[in-house]
N, C-alpha and C. Protein backbone atom coordinates (compact mmCIF):
# COMPACT_ATOMS: atom_id res chain seq x y z
N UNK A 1 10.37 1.49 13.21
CA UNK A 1 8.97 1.86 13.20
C UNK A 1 8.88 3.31 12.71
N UNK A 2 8.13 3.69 11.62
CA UNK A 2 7.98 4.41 11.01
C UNK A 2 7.04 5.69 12.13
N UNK A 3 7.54 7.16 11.85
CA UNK A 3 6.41 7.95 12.69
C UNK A 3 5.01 7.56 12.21
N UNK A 4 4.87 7.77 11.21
CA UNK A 4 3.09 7.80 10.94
C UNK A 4 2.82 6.90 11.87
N UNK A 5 3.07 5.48 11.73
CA UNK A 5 2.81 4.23 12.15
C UNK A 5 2.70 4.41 13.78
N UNK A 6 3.61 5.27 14.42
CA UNK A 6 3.55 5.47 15.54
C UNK A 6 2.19 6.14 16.08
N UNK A 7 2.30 7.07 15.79
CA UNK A 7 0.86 7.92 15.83
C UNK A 7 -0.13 7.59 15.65
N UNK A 8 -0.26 6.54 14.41
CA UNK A 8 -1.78 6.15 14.27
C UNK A 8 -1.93 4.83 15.63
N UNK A 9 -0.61 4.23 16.09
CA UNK A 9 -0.79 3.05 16.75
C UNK A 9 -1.16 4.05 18.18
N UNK A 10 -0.17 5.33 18.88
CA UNK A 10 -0.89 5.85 19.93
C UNK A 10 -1.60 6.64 20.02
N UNK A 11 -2.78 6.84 18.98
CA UNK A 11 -3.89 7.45 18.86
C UNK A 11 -5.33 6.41 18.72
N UNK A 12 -5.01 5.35 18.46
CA UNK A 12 -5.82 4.49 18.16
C UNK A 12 -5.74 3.65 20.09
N UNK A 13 -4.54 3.93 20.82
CA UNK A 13 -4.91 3.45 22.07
C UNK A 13 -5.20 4.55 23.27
N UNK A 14 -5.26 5.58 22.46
CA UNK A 14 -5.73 6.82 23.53
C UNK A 14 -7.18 7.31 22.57
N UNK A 15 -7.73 6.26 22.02
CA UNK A 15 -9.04 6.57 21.86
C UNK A 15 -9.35 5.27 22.45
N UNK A 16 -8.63 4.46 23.26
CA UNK A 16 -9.04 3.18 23.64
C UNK A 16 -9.74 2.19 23.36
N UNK A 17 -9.15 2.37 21.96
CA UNK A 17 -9.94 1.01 20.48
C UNK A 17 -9.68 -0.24 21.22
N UNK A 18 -10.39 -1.30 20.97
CA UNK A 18 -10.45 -2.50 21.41
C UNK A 18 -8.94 -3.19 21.09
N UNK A 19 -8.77 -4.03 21.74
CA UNK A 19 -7.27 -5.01 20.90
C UNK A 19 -7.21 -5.64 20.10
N UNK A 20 -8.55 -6.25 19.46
CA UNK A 20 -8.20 -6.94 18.13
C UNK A 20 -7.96 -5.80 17.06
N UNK A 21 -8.79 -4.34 17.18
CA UNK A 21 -8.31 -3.68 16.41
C UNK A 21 -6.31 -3.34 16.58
N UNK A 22 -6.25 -2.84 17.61
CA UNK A 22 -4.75 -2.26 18.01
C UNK A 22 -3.82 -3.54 17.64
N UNK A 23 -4.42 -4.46 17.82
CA UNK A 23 -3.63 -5.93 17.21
C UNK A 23 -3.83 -5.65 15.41
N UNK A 24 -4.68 -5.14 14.95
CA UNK A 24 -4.45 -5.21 13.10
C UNK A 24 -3.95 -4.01 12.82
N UNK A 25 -4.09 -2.99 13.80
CA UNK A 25 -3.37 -1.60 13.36
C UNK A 25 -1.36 -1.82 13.50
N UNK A 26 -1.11 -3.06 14.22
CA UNK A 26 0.43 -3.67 15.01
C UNK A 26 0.65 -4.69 13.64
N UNK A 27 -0.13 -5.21 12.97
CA UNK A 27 0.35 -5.57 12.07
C UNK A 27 0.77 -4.70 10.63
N UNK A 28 0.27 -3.62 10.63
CA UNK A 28 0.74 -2.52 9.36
C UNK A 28 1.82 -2.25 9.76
N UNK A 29 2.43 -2.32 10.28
CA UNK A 29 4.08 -2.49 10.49
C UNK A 29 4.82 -3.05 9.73
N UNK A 30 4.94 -2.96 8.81
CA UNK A 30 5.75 -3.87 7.67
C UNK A 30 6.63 -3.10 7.23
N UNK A 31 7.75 -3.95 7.26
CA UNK A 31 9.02 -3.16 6.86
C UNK A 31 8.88 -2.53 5.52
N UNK A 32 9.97 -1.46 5.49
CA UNK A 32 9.99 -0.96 4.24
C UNK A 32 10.54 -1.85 3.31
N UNK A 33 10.84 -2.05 1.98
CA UNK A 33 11.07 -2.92 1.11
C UNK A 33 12.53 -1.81 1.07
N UNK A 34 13.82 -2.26 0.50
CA UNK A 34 14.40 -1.56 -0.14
C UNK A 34 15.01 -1.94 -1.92
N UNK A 35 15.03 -0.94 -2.28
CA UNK A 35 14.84 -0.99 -3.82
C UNK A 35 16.47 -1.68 -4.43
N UNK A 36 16.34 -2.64 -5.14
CA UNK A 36 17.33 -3.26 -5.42
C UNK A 36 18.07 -3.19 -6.81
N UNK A 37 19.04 -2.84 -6.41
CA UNK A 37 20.10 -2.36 -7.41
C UNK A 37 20.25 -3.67 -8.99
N UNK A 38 20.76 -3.10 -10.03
CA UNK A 38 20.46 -3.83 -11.39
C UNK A 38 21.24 -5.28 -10.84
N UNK A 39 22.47 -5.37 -10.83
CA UNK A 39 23.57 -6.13 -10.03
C UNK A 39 23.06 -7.18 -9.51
N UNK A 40 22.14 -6.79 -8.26
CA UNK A 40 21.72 -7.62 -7.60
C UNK A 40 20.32 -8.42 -8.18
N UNK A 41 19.57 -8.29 -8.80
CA UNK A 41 18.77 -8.53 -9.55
C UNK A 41 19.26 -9.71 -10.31
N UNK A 42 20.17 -9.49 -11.03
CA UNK A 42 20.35 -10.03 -12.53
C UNK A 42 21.63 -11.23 -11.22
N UNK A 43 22.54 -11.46 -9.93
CA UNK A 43 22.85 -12.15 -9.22
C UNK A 43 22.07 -13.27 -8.62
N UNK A 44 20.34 -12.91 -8.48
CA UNK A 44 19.51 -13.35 -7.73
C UNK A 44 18.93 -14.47 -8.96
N UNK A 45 19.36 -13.92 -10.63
CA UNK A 45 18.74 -15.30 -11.11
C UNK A 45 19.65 -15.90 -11.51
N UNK A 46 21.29 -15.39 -11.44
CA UNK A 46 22.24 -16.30 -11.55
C UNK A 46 22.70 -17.58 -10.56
N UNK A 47 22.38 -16.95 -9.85
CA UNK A 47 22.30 -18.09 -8.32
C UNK A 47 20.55 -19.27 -8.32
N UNK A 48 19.56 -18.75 -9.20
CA UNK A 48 18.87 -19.49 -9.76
C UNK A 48 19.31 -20.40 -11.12
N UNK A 49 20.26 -20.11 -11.51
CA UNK A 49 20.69 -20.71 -12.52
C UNK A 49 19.27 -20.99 -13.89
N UNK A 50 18.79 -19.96 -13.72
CA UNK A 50 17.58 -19.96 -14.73
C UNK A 50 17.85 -18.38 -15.99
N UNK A 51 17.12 -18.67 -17.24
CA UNK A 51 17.32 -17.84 -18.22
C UNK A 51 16.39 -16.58 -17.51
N UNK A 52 16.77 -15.91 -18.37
CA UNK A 52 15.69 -13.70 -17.92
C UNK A 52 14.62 -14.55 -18.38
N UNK A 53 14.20 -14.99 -19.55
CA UNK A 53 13.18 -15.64 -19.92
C UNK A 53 12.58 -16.20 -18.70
N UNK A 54 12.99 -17.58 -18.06
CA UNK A 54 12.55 -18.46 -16.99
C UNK A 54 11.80 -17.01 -15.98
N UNK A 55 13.32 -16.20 -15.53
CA UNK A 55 12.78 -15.51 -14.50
C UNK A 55 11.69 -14.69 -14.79
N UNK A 56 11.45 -14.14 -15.98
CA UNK A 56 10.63 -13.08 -16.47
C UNK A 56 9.38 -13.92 -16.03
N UNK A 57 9.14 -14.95 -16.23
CA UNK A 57 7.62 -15.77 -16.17
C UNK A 57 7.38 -16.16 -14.39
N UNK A 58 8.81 -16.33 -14.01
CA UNK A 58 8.48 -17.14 -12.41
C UNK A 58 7.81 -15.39 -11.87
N UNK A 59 8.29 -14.50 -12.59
CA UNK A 59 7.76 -13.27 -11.56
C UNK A 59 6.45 -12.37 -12.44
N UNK A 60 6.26 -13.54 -13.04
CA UNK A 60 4.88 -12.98 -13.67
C UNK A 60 4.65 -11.70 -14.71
N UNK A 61 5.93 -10.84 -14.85
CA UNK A 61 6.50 -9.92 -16.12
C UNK A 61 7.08 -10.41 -17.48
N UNK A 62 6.81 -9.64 -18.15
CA UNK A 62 7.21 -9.77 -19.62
C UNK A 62 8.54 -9.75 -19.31
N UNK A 63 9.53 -10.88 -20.71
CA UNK A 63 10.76 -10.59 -20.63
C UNK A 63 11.57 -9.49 -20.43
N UNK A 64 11.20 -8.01 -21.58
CA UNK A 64 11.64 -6.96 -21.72
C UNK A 64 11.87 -6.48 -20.20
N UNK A 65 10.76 -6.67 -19.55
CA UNK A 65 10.53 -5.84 -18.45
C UNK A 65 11.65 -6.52 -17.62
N UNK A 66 11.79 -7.61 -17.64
CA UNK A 66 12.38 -7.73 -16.55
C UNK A 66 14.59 -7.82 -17.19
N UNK A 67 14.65 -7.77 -18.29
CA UNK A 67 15.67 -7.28 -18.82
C UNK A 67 15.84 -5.87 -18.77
N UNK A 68 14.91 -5.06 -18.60
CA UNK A 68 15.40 -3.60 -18.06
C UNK A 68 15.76 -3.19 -17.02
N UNK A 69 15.10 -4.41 -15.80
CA UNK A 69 15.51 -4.06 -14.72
C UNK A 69 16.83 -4.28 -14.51
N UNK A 70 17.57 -5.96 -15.10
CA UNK A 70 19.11 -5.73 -15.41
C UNK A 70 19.69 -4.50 -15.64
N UNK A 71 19.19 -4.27 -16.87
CA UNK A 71 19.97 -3.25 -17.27
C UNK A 71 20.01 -1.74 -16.35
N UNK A 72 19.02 -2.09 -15.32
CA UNK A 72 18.99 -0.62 -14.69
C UNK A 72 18.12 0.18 -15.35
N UNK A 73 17.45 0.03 -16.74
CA UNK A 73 16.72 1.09 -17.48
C UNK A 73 15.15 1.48 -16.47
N UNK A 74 14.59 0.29 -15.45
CA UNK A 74 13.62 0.32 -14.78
C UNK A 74 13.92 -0.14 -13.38
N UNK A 75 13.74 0.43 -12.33
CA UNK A 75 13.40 0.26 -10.93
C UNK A 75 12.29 -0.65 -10.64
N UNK A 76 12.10 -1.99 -10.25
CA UNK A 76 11.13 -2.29 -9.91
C UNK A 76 10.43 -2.36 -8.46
N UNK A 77 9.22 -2.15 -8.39
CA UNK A 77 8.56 -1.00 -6.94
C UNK A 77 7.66 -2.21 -6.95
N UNK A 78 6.78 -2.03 -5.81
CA UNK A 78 5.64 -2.16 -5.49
C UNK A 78 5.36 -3.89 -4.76
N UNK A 79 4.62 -5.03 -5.95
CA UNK A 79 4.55 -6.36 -5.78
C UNK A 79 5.46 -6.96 -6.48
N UNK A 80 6.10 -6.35 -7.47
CA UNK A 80 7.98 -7.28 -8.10
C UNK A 80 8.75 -7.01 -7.45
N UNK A 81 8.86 -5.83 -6.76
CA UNK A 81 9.89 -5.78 -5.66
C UNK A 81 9.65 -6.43 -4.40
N UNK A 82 8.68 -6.60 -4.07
CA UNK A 82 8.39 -8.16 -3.29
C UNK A 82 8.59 -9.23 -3.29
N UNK A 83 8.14 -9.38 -4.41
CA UNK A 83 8.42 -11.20 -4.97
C UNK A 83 9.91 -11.18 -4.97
N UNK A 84 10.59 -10.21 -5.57
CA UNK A 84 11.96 -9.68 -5.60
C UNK A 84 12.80 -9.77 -4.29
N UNK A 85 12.32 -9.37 -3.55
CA UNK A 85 12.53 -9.52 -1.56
C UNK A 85 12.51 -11.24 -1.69
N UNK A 86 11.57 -11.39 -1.90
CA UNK A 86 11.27 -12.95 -1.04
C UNK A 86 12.18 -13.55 -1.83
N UNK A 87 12.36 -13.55 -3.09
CA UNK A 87 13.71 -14.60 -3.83
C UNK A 87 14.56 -14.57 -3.06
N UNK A 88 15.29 -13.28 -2.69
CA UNK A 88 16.60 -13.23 -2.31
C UNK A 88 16.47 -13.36 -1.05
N UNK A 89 15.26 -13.35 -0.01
CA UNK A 89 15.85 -14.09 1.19
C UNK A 89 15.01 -15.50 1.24
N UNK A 90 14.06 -16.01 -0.10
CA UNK A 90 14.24 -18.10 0.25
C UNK A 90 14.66 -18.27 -1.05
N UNK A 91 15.03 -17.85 -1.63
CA UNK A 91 15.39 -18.85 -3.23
C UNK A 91 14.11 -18.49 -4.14
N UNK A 92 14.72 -19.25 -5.13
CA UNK A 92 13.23 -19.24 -6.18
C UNK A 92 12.28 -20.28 -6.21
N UNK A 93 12.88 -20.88 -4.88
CA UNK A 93 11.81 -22.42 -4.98
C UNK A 93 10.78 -21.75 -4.37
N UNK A 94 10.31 -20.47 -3.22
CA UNK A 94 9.47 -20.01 -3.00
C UNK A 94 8.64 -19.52 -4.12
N UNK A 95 8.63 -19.11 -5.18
CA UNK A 95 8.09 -18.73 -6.12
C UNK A 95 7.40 -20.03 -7.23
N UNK A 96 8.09 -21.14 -6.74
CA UNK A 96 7.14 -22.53 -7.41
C UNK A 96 6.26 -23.18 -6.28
């Protein structure tokens, strides 16, 4: 649990906000994502047994883009590094 997260959760119950709020402020708790190395990337569609092509489309990026991330030339952040998360812990059948 992150500090911010802490603070806003015991400030929000020492202003004695209701619980459905303190219940949606308990859900911003979301883990951090961690950023995944070229290696593992370019492993995650070999174990899909699908082309950069295939994968480039199942994750909704242009080929290039997602051939840079192989190559390491780009970090991918944000909602590809999500979709990116969720491959590697259900498969790519989550993504069909």
């Amino acid at each position: 649990m992150s500090k911010i997260y802490e603070t806003i959760l015991e400030t929000a119950q020492d202003l004695e906000l209701d619980q459905i709020t303190i219940r949606e402020i308990e859900a911003l708790d979301i883990p951090q994502l961690k950023a995944m190395k070229p290696r593992q990337i370019k492993k995650l569609r070999e174990n899909a047994m699908v082309s950069q092509n295939i994968m480039a489309i199942l994750l909704n990026v242009s080929p290039s883009t997602y051939q840079k991330w192989e190559r390491g030339e780009v970090i991918p952040k944000g909602g590809n590094l999500k979709l990116l998360t969720i491959v590697a812990k259900h498969g790519i059948e989550s993504l069909l």
